[in-house]
PDB file of N, CA and C in Angstrom:
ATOM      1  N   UNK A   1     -13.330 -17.966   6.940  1.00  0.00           N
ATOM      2  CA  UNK A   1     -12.699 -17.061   7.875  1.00  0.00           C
ATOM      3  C   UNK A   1     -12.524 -15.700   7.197  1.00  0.00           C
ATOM      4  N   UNK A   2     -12.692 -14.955   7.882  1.00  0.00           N
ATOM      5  CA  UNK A   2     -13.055 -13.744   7.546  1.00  0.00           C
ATOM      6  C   UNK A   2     -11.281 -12.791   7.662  1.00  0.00           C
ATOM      7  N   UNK A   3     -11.154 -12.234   6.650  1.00  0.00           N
ATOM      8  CA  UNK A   3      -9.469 -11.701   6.884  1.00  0.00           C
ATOM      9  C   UNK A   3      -9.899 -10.524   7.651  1.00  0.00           C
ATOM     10  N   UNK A   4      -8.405  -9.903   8.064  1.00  0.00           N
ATOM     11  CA  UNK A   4      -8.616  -9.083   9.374  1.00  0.00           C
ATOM     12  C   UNK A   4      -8.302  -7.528   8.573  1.00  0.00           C
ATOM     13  N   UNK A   5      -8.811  -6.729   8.814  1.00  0.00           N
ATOM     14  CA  UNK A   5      -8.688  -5.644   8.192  1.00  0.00           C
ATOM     15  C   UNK A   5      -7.280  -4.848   8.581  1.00  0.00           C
ATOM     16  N   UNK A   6      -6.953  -3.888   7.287  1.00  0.00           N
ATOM     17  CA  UNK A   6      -5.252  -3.899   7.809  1.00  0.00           C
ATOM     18  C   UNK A   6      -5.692  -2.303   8.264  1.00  0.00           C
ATOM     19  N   UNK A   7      -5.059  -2.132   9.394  1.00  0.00           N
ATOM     20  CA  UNK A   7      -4.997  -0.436   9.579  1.00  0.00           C
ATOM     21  C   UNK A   7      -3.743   0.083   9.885  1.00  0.00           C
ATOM     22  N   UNK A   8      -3.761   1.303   9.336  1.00  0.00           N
ATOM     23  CA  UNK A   8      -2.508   2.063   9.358  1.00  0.00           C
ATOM     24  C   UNK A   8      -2.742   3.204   9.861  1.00  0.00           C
ATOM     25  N   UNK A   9      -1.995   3.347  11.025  1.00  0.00           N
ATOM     26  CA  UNK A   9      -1.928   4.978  11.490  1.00  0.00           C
ATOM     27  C   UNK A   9      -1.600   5.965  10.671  1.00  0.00           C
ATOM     28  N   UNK A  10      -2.588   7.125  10.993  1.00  0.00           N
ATOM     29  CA  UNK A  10      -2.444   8.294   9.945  1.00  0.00           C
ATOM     30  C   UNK A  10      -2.531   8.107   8.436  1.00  0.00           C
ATOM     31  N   UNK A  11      -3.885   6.817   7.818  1.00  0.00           N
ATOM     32  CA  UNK A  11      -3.179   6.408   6.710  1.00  0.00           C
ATOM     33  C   UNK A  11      -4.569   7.331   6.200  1.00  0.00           C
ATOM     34  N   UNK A  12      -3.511   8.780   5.392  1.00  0.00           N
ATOM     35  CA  UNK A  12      -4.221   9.017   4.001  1.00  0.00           C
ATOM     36  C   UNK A  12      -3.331   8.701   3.131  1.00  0.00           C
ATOM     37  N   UNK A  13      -3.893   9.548   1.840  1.00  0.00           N
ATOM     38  CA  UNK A  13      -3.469   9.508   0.491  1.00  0.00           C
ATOM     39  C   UNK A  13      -3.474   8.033  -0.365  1.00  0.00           C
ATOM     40  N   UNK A  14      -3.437   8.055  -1.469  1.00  0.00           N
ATOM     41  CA  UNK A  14      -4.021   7.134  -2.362  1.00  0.00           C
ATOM     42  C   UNK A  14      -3.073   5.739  -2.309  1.00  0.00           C
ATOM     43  N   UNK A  15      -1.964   5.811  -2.056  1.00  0.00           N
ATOM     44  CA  UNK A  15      -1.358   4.913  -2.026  1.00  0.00           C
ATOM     45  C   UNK A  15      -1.644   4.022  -1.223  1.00  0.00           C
ATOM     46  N   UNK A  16      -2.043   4.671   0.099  1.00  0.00           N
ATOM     47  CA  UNK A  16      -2.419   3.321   1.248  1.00  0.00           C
ATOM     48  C   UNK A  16      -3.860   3.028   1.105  1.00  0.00           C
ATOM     49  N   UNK A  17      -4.386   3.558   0.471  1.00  0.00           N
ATOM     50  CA  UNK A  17      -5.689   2.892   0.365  1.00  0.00           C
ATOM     51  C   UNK A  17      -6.137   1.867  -1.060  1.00  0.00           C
ATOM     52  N   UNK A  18      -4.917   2.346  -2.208  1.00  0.00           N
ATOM     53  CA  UNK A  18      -4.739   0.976  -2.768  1.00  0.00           C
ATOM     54  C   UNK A  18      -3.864   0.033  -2.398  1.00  0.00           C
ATOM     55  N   UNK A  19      -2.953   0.182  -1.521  1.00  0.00           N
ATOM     56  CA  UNK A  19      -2.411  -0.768  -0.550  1.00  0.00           C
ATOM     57  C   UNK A  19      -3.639  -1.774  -0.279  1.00  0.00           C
ATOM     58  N   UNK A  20      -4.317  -1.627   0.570  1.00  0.00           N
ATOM     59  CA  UNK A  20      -5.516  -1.888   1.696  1.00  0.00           C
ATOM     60  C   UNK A  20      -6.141  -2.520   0.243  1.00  0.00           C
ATOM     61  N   UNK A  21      -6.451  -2.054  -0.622  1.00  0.00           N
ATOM     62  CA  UNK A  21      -7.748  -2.889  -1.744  1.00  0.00           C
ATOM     63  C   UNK A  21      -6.676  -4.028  -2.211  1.00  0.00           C
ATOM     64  N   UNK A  22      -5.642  -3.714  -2.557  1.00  0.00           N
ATOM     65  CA  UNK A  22      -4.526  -4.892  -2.718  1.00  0.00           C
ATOM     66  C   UNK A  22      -4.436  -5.914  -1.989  1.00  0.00           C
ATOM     67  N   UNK A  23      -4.422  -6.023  -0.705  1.00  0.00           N
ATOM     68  CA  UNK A  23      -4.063  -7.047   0.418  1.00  0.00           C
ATOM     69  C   UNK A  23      -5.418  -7.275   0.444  1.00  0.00           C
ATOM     70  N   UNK A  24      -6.781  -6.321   0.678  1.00  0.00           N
ATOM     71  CA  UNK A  24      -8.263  -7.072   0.176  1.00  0.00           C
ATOM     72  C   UNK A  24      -8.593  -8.513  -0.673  1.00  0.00           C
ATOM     73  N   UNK A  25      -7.958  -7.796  -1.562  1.00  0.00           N
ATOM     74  CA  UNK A  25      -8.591  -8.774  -2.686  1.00  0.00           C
ATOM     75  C   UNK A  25      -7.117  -9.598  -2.866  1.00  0.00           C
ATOM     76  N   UNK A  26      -6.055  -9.894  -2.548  1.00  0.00           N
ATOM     77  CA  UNK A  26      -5.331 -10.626  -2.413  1.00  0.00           C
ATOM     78  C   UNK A  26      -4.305 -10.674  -1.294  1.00  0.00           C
ATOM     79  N   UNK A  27      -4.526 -11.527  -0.077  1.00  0.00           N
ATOM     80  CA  UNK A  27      -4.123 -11.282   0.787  1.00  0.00           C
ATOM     81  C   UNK A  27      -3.210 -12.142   1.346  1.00  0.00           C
ATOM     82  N   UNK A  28      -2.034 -11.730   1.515  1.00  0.00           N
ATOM     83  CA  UNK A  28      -0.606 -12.126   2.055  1.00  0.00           C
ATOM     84  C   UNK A  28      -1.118 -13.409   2.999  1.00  0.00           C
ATOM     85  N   UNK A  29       0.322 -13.981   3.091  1.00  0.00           N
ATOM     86  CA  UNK A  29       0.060 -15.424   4.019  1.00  0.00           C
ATOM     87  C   UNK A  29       0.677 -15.038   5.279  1.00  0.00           C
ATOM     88  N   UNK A  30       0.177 -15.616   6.725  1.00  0.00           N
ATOM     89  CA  UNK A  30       0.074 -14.791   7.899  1.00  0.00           C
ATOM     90  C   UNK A  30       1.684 -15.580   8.269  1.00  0.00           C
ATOM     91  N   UNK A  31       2.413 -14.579   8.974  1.00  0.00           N
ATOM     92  CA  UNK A  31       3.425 -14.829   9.254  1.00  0.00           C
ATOM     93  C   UNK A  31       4.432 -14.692   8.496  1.00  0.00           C
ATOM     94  N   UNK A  32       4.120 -14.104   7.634  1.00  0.00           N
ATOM     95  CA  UNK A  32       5.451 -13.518   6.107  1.00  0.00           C
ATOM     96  C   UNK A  32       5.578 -12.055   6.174  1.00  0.00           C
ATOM     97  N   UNK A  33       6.826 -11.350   6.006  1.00  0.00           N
ATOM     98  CA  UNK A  33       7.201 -10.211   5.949  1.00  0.00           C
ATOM     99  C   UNK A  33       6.964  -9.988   3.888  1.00  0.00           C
ATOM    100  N   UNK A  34       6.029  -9.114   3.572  1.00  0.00           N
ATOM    101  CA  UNK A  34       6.206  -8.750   2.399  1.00  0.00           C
ATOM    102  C   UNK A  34       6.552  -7.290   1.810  1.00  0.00           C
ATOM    103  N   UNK A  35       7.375  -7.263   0.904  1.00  0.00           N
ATOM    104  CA  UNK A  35       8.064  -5.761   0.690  1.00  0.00           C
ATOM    105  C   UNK A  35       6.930  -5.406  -0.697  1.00  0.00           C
ATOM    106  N   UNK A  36       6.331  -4.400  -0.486  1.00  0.00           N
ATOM    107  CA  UNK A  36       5.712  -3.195  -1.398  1.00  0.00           C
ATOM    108  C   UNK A  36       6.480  -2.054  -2.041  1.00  0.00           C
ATOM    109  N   UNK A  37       6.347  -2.553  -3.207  1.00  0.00           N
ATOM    110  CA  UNK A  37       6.914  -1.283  -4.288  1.00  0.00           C
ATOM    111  C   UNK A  37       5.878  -0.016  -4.816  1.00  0.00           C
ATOM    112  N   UNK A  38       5.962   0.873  -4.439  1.00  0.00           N
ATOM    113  CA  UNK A  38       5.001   1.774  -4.964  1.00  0.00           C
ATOM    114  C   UNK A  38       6.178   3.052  -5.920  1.00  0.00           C
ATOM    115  N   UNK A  39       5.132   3.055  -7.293  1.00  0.00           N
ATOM    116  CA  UNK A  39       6.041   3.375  -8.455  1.00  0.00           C
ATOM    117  C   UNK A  39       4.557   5.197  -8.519  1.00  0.00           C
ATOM    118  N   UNK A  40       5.006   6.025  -7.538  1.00  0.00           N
ATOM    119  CA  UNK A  40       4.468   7.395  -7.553  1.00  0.00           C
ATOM    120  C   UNK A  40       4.595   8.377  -9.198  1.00  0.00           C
ATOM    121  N   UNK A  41       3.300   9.104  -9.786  1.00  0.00           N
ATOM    122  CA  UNK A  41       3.901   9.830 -10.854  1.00  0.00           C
ATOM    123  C   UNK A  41       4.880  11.342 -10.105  1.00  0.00           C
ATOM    124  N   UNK A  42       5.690  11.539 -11.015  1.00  0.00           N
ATOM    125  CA  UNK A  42       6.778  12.423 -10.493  1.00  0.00           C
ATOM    126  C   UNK A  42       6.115  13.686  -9.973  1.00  0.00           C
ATOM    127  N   UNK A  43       4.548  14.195 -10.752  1.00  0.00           N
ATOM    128  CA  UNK A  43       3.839  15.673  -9.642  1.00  0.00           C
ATOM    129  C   UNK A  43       3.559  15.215  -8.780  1.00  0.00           C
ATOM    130  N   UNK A  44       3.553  13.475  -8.055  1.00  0.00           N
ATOM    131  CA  UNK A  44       2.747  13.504  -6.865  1.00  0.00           C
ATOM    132  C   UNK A  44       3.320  14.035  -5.565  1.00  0.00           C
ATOM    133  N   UNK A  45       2.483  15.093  -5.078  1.00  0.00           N
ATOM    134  CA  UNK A  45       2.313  15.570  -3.885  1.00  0.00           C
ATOM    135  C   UNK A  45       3.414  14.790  -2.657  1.00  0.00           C
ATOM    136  N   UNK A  46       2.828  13.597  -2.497  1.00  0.00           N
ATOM    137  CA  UNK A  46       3.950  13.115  -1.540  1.00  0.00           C
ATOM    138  C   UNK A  46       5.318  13.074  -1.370  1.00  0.00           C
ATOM    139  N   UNK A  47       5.513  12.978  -3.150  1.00  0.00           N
ATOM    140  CA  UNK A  47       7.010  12.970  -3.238  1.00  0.00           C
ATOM    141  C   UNK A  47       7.828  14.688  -3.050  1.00  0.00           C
ATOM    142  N   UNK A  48       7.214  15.243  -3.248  1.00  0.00           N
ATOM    143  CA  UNK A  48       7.523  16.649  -2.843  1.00  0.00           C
ATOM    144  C   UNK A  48       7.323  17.613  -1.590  1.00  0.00           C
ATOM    145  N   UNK A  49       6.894  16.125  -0.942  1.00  0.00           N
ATOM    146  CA  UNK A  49       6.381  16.697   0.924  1.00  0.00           C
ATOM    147  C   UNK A  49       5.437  17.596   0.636  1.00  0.00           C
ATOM    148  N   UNK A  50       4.450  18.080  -0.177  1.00  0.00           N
ATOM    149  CA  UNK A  50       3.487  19.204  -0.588  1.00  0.00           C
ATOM    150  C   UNK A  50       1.799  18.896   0.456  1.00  0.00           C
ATOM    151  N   UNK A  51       2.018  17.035   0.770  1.00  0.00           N
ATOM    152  CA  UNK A  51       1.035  16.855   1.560  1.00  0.00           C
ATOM    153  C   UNK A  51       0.891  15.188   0.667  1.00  0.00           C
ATOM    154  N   UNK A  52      -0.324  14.454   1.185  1.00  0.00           N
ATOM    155  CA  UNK A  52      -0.492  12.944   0.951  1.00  0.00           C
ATOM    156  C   UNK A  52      -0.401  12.585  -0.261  1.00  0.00           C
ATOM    157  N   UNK A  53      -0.140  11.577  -0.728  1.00  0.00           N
ATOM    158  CA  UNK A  53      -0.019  10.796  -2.147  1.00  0.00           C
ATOM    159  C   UNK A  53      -1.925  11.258  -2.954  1.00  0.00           C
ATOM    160  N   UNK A  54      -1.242  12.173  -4.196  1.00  0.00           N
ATOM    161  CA  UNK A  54      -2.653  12.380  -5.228  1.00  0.00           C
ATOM    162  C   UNK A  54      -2.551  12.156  -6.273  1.00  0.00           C
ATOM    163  N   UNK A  55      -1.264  11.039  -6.535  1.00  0.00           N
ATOM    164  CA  UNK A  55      -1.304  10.389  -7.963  1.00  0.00           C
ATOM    165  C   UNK A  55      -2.386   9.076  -7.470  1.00  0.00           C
ATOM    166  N   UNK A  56      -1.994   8.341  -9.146  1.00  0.00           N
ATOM    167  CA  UNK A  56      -2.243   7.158  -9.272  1.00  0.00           C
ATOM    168  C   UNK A  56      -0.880   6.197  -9.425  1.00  0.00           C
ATOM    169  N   UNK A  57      -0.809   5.856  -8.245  1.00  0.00           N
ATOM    170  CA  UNK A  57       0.502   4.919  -7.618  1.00  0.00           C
ATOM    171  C   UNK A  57      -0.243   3.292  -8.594  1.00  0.00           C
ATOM    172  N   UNK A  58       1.381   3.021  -8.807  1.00  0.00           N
ATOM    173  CA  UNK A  58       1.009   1.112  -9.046  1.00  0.00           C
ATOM    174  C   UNK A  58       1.997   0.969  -7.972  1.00  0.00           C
ATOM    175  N   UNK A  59       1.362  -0.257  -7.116  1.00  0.00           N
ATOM    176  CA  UNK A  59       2.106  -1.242  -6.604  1.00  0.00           C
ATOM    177  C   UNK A  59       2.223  -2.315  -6.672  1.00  0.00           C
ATOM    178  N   UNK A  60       3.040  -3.096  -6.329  1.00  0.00           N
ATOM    179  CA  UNK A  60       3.303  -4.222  -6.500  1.00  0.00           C
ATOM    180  C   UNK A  60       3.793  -5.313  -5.346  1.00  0.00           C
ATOM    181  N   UNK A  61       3.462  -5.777  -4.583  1.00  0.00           N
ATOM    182  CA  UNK A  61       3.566  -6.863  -3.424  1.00  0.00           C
ATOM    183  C   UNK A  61       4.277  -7.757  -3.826  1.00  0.00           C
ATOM    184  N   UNK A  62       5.806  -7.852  -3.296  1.00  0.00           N
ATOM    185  CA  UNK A  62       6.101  -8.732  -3.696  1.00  0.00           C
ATOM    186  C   UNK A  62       7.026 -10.114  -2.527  1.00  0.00           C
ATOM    187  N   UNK A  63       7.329 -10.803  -3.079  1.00  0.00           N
ATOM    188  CA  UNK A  63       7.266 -11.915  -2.386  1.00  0.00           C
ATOM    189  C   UNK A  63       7.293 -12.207  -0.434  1.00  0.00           C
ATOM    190  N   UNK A  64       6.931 -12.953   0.022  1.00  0.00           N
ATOM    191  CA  UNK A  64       6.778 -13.449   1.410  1.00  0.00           C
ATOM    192  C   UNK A  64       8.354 -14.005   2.131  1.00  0.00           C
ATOM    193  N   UNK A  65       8.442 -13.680   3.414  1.00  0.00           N
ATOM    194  CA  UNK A  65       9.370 -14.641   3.602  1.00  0.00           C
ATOM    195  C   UNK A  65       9.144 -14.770   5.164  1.00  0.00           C
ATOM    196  N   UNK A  66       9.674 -15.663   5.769  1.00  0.00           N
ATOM    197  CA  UNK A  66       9.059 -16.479   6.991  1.00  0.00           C
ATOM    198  C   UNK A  66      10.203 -15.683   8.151  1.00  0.00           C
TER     199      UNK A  66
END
């Protein structure tokens, strides 16, 4: 079975598109709410409303719940 591709409105900047390769290559169990931590470097753009995320964000997915 083929997983379903995730889309996000209005999704630029780097963060949601390593979001998206994240849930790719490891993908949440259907019917779980999971909370994402994204750890931005302090020039990135987003965090200063300057325009979309142009660091290199880590995130981290973390646990499921029903």
């Amino acid at each position: 079975m083929k997983p379903k591709q995730l889309i996000i409105p209005g999704s630029d900047g780097n963060h949601l598109s390593r979001l998206r390769e994240k849930l790719t290559t490891n993908p949440t169990r259907p019917g779980t709410v999971n909370h994402v931590a994204v750890l931005h470097d302090d020039w990135c753009d987003l965090l200063s409303r300057k325009g979309p995320c142009n660091c290199d964000p880590k995130l981290q997915v973390l646990g499921g719940e029903q």
